[in-house]
Protein backbone atom coordinates (compact mmCIF):
# COMPACT_ATOMS: atom_id res chain seq x y z
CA UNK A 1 47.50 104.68 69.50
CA UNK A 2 48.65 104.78 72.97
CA UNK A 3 51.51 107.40 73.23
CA UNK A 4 50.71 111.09 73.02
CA UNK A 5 52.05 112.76 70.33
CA UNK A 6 54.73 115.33 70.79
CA UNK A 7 53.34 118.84 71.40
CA UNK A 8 56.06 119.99 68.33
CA UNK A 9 54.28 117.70 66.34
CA UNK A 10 50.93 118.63 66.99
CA UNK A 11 51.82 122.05 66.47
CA UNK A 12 53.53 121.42 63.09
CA UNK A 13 49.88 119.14 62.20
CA UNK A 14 47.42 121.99 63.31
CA UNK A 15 49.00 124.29 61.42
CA UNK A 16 49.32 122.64 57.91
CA UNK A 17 45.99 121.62 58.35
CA UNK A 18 45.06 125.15 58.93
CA UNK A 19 47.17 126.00 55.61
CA UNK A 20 45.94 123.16 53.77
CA UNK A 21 42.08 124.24 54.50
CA UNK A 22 42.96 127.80 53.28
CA UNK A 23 45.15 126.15 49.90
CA UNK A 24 42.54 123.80 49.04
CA UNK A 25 39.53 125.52 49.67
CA UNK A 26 37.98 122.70 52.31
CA UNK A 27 37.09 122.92 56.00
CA UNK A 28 38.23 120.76 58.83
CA UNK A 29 35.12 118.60 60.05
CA UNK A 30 32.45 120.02 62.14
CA UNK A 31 32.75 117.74 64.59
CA UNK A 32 36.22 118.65 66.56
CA UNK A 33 36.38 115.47 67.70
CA UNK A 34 36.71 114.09 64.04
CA UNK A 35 39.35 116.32 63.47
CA UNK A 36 41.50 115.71 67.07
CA UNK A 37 41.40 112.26 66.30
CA UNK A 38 42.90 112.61 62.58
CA UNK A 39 45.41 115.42 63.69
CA UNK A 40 46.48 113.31 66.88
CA UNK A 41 46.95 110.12 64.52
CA UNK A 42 48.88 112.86 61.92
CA UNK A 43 50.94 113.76 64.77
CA UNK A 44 51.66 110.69 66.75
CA UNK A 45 52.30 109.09 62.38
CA UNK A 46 55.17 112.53 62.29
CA UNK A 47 56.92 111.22 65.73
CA UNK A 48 57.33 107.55 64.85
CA UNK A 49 57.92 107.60 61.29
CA UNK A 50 58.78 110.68 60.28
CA UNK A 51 56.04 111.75 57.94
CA UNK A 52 52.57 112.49 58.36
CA UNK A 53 50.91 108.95 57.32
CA UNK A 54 47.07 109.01 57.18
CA UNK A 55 46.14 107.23 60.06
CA UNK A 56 42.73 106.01 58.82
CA UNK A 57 44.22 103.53 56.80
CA UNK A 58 45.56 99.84 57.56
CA UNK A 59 48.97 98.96 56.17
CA UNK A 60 51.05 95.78 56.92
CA UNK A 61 53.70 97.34 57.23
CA UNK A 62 53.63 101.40 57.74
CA UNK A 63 57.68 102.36 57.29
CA UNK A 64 57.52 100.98 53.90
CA UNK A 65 54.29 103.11 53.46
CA UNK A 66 55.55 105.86 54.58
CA UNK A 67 58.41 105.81 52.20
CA UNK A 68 55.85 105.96 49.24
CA UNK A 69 53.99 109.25 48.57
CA UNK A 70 50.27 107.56 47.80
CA UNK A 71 48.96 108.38 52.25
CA UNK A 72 51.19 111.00 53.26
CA UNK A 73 48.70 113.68 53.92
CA UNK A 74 47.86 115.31 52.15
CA UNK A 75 47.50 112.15 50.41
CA UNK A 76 47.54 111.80 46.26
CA UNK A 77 43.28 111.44 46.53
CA UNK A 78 42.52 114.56 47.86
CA UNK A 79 45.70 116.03 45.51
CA UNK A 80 44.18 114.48 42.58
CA UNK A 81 40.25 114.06 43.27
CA UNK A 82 39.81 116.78 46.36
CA UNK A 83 38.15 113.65 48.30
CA UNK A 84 39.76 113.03 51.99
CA UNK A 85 38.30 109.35 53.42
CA UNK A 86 39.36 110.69 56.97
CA UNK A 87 37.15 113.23 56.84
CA UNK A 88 39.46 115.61 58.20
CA UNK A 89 39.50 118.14 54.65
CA UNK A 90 35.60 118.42 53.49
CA UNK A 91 32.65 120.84 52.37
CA UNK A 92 31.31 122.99 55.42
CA UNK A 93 28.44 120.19 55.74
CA UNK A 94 31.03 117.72 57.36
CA UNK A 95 30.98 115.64 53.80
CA UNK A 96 34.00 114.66 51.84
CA UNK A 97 33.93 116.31 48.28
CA UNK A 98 33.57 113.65 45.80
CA UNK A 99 32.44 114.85 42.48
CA UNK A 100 35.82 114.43 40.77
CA UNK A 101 36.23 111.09 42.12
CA UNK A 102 35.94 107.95 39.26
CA UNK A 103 32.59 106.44 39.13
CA UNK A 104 33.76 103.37 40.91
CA UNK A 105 35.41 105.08 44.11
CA UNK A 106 34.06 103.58 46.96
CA UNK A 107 33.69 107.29 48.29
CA UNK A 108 30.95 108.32 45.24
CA UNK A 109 28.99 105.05 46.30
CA UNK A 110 29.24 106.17 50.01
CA UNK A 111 28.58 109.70 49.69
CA UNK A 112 26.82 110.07 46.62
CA UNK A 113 27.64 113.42 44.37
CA UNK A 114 29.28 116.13 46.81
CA UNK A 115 29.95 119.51 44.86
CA UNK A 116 33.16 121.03 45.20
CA UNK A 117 31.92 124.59 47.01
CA UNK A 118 35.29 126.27 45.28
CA UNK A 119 36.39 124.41 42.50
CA UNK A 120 39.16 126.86 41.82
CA UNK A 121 41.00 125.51 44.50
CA UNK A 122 42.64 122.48 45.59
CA UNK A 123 43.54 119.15 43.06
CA UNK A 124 47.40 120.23 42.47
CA UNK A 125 47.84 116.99 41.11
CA UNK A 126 44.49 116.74 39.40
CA UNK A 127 46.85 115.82 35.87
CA UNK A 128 47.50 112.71 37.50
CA UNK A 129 43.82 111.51 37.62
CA UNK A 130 43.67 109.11 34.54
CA UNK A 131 46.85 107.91 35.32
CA UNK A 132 45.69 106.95 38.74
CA UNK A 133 42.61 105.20 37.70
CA UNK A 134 44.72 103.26 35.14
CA UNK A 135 46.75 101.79 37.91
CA UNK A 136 44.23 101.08 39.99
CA UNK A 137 42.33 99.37 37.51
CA UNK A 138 45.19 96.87 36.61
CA UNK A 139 45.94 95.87 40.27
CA UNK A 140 44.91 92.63 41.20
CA UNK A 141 41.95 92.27 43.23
């Protein structure tokens, strides 16, 4: 990423984060550098396309991404399984929450079994889980 992202835009980022964290019942990464570097991709993902893209993903081609719902942060995995792969929405610890996540998620091999610390928050699309996991299982590899 080599242009900075607009300061509207990095206000707009910081503060749905901020709202996201409280909604969801995560944390934003210990680290602050984790975090900057996720927001400023967020941001810099808001000024050139127009919505807020994960930027810890490749994709060939990131306007048609962005037109999809799947990465727009927050994206359908941490909507549906509470897991963020950025690492930018996670347990106090620093660790992505992965104990909804299907037994063959790349982030339960990773990780292992994280605990949700408040389970009675977050996953508004949790109803879409086995729906998910049917999709994903009939994509080609």
């Amino acid at each position: 990423m080599t242009d900075k992202p607009t300061d509207q835009s990095l206000v707009r980022i910081r503060k749905f984060v901020e709202k996201y964290c409280e909604k969801s019942g995560s944390f934003t990464h210990p680290d602050p550098e984790v975090t900057e570097a996720v927001v400023l991709g967020l941001a810099h993902h808001m000024d050139t396309l127009g919505k807020p893209l994960c930027p810890c993903r490749f994709y060939p081609d990131k306007k048609e991404e962005a037109t999809h719902r799947t990465w727009i942060c927050a994206c359908d995995d941490m909507q549906i399984y509470k897991y963020c792969h950025c690492l930018l929405f996670v347990n106090k610890d620093g660790l992505p929450i992965t104990e909804y996540l299907p037994p063959d998620h790349d982030g339960l091999k990773a990780y292992g079994v994280v605990k949700d610390p408040l389970p009675e928050k977050g996953r508004a699309l949790r109803g879409q889980a086995e729906a998910r996991e049917k999709e994903r299982k009939e994509r080609p590899s």
